[in-house]
Protein backbone atom coordinates (compact mmCIF):
# COMPACT_ATOMS: atom_id res chain seq x y z
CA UNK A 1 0.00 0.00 0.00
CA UNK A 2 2.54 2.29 0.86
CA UNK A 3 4.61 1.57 -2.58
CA UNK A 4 1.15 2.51 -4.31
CA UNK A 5 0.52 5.73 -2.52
CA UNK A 6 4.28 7.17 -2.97
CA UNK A 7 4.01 5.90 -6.68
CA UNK A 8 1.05 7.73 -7.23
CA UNK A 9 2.61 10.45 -5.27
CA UNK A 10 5.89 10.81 -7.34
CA UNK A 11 3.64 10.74 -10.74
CA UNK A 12 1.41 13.15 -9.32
CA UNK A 13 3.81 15.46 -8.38
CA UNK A 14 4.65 17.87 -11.50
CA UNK A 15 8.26 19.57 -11.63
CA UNK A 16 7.90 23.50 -10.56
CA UNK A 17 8.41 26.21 -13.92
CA UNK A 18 8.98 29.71 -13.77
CA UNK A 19 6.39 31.82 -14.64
CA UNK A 20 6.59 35.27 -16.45
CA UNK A 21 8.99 37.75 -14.84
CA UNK A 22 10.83 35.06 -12.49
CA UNK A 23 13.38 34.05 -15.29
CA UNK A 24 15.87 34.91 -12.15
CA UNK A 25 17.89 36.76 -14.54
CA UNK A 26 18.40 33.91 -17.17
CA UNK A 27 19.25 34.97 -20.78
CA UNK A 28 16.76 34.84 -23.53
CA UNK A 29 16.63 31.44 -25.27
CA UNK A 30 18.60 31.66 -28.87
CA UNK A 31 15.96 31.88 -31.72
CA UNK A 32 16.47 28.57 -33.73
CA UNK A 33 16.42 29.26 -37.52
CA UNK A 34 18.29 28.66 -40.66
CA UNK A 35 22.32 28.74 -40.59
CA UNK A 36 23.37 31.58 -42.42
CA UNK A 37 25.58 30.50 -45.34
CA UNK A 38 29.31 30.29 -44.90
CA UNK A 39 32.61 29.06 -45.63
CA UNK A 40 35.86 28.21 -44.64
CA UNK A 41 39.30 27.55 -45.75
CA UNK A 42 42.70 26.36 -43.98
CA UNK A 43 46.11 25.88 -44.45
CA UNK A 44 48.82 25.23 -42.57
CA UNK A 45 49.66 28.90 -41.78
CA UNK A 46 45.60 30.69 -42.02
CA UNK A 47 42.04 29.74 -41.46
CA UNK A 48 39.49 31.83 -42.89
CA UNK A 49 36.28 31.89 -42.23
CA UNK A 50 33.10 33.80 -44.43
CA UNK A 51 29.88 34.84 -43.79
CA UNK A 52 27.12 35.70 -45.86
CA UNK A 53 23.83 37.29 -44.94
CA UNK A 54 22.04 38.65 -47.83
CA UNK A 55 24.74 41.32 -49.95
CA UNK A 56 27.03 41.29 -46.48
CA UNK A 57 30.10 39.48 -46.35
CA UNK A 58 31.97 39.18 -43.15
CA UNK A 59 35.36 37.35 -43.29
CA UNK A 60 37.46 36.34 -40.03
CA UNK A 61 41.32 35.30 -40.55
CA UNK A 62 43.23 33.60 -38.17
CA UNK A 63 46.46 32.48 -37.92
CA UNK A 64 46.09 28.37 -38.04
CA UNK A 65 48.94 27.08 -35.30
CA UNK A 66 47.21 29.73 -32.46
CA UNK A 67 43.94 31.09 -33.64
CA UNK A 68 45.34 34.57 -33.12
CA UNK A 69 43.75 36.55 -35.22
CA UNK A 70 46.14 38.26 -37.96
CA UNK A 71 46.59 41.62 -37.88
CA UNK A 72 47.77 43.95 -40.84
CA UNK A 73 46.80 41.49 -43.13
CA UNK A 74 46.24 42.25 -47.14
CA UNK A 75 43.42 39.74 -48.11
CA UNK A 76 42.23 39.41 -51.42
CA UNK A 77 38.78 37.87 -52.26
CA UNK A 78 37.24 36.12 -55.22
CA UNK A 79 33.82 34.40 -55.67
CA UNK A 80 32.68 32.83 -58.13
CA UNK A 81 35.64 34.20 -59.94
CA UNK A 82 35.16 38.01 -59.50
CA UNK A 83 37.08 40.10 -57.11
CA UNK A 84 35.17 41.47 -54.23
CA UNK A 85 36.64 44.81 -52.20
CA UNK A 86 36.89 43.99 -48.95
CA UNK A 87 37.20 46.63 -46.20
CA UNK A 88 38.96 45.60 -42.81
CA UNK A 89 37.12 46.52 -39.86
CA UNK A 90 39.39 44.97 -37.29
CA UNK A 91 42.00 42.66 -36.44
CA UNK A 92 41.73 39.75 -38.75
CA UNK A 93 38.10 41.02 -39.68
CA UNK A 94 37.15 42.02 -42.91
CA UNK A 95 33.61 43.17 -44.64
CA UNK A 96 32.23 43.57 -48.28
CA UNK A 97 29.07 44.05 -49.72
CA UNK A 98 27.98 42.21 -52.41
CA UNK A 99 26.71 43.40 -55.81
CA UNK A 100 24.15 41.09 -56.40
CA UNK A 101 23.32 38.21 -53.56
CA UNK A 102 24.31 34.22 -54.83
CA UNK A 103 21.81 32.52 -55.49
CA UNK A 104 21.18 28.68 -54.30
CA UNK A 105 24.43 26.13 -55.01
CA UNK A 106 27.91 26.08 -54.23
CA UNK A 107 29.85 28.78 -55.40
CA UNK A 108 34.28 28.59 -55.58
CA UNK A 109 35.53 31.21 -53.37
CA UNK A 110 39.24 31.49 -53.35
CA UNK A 111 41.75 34.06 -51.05
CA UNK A 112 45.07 35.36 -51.26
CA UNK A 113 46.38 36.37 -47.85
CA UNK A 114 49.28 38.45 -47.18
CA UNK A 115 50.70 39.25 -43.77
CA UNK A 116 53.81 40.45 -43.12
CA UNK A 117 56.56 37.25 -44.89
CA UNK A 118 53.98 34.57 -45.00
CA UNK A 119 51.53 34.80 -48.11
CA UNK A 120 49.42 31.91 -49.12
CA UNK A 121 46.74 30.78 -51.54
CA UNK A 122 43.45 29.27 -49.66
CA UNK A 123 40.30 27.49 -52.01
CA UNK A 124 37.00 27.14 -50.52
CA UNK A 125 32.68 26.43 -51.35
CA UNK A 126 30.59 28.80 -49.95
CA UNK A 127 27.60 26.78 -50.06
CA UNK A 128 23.67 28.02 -50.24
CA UNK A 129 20.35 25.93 -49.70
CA UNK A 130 17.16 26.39 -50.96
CA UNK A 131 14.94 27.85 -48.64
CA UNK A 132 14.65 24.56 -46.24
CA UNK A 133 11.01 23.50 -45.68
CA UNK A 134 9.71 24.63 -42.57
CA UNK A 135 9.68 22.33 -39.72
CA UNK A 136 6.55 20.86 -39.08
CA UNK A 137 5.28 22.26 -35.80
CA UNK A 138 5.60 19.86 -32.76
CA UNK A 139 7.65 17.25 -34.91
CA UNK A 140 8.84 15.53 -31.79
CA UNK A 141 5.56 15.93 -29.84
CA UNK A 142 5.49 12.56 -29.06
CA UNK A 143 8.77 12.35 -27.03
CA UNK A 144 7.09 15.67 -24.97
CA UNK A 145 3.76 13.40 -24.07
CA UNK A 146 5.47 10.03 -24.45
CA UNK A 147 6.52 10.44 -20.18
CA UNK A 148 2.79 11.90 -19.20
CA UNK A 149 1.10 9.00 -21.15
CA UNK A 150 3.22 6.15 -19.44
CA UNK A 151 2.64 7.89 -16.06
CA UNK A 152 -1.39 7.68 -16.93
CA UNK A 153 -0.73 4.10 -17.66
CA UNK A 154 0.81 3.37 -14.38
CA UNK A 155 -1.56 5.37 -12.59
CA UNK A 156 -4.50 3.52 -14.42
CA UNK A 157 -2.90 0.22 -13.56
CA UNK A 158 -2.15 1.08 -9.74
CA UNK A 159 -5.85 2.24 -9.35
CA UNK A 160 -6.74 -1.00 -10.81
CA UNK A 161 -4.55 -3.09 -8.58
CA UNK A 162 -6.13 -0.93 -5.94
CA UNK A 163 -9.73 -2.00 -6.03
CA UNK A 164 -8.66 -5.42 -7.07
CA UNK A 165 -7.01 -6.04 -4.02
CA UNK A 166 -9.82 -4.28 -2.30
CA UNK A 167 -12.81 -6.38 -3.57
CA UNK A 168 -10.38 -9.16 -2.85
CA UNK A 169 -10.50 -8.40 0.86
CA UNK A 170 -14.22 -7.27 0.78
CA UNK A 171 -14.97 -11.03 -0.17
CA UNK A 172 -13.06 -12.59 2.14
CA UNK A 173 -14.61 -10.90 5.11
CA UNK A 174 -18.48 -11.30 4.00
């Protein structure tokens, strides 16, 4: 009896949520959505990373052995074989805006970096989907409900162990 009534207590029982306001100071959730498109390319002396949201381009290089980022750099840009202009807006950070934006498919996008003695040649795809078909809502609904329906069942079978074992006695005694 007592197994049955601190089962049904521990199913019973629900786990405590915040409500509005009483976040205690937690940060906003990150909105899930499509990846942006990007690439990268490596070597053994850079790693350079792009991108692209909409006509902006925003490039990161890095130095490969440290992940410094590498200052004074001269970094040259093509995709889809025409030059872009990029403008350096910090250390190993670089912008452009784009003419005309990609459209879908994998487009060549090859760099020439410069910095200080080292200079090297890097080759990568900057890659773009089709808009991706929207997730249909509550796709894993069943893995939410999935706990609360086994629960029920458990509940449901206690309760009918319960009045089993009851009517069981109740015979006995008449």
């Amino acid at each position: 009896m007592r197994f049955l009534l601190l089962t049904l207590a521990l199913l019973l029982g629900s786990p405590a949520h915040a409500g509005d306001g009483h976040d205690h100071g937690g940060a906003e959730p990150a909105t899930a959505g499509p990846a942006l498109p990007r690439f990268a390319a490596t070597s053994d002396l850079f790693e350079l990373v792009g991108v692209l949201d909409g006509h902006h381009l925003r490039v990161w290089l890095d130095h490969a052995p440290s992940n410094a980022p590498v200052e004074n750099a001269q970094l040259a840009l093509e995709l889809n074989g025409q030059a872009l202009t990029l403008k350096p807006v910090g250390a190993g950070e670089f912008e452009a805006e784009l003419a005309a934006e990609p459209g879908p498919g994998t487009h060549p996008v090859t760099a020439t970096v410069t910095a200080g003695a080292d200079a090297d040649l890097l080759a990568g795809e900057l890659d773009i989907h089709a808009e991706a078909v929207a997730q249909a809502p509550h796709a894993d609904g069943w893995r939410v409900w999935a706990p609360w329906a086994g629960g029920g069942l458990v509940v449901v079978l206690a309760l009918a162990a319960l009045f089993q074992r009851r009517s069981t006695r109740l015979g006995a005694v008449a």
